[in-house]
Protein backbone atom coordinates (compact mmCIF):
# COMPACT_ATOMS: atom_id res chain seq x y z
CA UNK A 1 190.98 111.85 144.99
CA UNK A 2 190.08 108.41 145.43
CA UNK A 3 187.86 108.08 141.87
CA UNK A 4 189.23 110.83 139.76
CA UNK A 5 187.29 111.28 136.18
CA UNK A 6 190.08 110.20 134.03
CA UNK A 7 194.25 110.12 134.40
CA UNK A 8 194.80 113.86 133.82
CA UNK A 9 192.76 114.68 137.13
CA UNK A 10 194.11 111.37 138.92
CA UNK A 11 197.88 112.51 138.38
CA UNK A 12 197.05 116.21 138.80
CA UNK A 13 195.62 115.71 142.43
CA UNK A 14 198.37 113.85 143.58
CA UNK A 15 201.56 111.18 143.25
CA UNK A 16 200.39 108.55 141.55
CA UNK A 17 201.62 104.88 140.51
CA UNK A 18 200.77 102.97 137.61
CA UNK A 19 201.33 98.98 137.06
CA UNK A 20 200.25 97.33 133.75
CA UNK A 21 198.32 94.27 134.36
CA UNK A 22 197.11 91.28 131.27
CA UNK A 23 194.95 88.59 131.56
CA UNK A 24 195.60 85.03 130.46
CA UNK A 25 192.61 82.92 131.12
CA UNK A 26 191.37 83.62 134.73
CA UNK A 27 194.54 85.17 136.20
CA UNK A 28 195.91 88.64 135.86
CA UNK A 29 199.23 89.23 135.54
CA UNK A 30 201.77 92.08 136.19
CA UNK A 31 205.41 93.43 134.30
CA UNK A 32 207.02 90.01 132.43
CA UNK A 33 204.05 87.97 133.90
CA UNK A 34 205.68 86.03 136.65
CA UNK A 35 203.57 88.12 139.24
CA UNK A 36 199.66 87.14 139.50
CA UNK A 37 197.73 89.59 141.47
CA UNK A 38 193.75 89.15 142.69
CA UNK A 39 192.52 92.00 140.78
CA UNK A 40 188.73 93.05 139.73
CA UNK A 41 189.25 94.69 136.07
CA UNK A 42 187.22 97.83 135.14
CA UNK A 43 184.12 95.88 133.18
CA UNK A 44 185.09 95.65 129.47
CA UNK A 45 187.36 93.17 127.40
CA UNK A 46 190.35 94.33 127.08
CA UNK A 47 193.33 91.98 127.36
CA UNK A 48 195.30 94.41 128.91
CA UNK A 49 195.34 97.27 131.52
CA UNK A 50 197.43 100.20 133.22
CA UNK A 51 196.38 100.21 136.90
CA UNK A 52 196.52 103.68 138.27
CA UNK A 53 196.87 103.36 142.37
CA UNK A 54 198.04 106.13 145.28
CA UNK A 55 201.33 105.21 147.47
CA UNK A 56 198.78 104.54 150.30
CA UNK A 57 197.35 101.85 148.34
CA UNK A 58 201.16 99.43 148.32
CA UNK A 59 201.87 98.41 151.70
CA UNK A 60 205.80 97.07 152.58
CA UNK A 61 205.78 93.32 154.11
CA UNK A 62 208.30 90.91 154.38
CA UNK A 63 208.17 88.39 151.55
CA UNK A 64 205.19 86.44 151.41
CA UNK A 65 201.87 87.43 149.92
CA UNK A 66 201.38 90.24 147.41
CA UNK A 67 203.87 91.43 144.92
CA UNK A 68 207.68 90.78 145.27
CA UNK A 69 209.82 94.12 144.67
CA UNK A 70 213.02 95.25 145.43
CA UNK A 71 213.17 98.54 147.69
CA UNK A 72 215.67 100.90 145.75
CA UNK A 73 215.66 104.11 148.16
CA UNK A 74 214.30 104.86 151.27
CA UNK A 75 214.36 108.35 152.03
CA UNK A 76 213.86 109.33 156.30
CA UNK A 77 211.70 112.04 156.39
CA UNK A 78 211.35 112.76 160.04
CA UNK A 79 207.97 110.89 160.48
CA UNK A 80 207.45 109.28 157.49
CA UNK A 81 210.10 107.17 155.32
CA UNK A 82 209.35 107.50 151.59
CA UNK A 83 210.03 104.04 149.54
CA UNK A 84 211.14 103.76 145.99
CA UNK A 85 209.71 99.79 145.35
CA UNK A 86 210.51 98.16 141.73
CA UNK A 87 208.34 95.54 140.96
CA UNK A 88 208.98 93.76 137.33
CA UNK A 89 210.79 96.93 136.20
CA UNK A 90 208.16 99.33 137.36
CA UNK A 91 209.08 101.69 139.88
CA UNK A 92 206.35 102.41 142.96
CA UNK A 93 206.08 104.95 145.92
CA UNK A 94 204.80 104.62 149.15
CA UNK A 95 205.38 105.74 152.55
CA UNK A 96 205.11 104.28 155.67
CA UNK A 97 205.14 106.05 159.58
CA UNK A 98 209.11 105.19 160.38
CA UNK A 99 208.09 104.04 163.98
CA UNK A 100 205.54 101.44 162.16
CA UNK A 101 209.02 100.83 159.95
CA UNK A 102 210.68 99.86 162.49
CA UNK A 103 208.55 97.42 164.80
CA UNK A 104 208.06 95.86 161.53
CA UNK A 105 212.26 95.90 160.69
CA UNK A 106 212.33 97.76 157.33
């Protein structure tokens, strides 16, 4: 689940998200390349990447650190509220536990 052979297997056990992600010098970039994330390519040279991630990877904070996105739906699921996040035109899922959603006032 967590180190799937190749994309096929990674999107076939599961939701999955994918970002793409450049490099220009030392920092690696994400969608029009305002964003910078830290981020530890595979090894290789390639300019460019697709990150492949699970929704339990992207975690929901109030603007600060990390990516900025705008939430476009958040579905309440009993336990759980399901997030629709885009983030330079990408669209990402996660979920979060809806009493954790609330003490933090999303």
């Amino acid at each position: 689940f967590e180190r799937p052979a190749d994309p096929f297997v990674f999107n076939f056990m599961g939701i999955a998200n994918y970002i793409h992600v450049r490099r220009e010098g030392d920092d690696y970039l994400v969608g029009s390349g305002e964003q910078r994330i830290p981020w530890e390519p595979p090894k290789g040279d390639a300019p460019r990447w697709v990150a492949g991630f699970r929704p339990s990877d992207v975690q929901i904070a109030p603007m600060g650190s990390g990516l900025r996105g705008t939430v476009k739906r958040a579905s309440f699921l009993g336990s759980m509220i399901d997030y629709l996040i885009e983030v330079d035109g990408t669209q990402l899922r996660t979920s979060i536990e809806t009493h954790e959603a609330i003490a933090k006032g999303l």
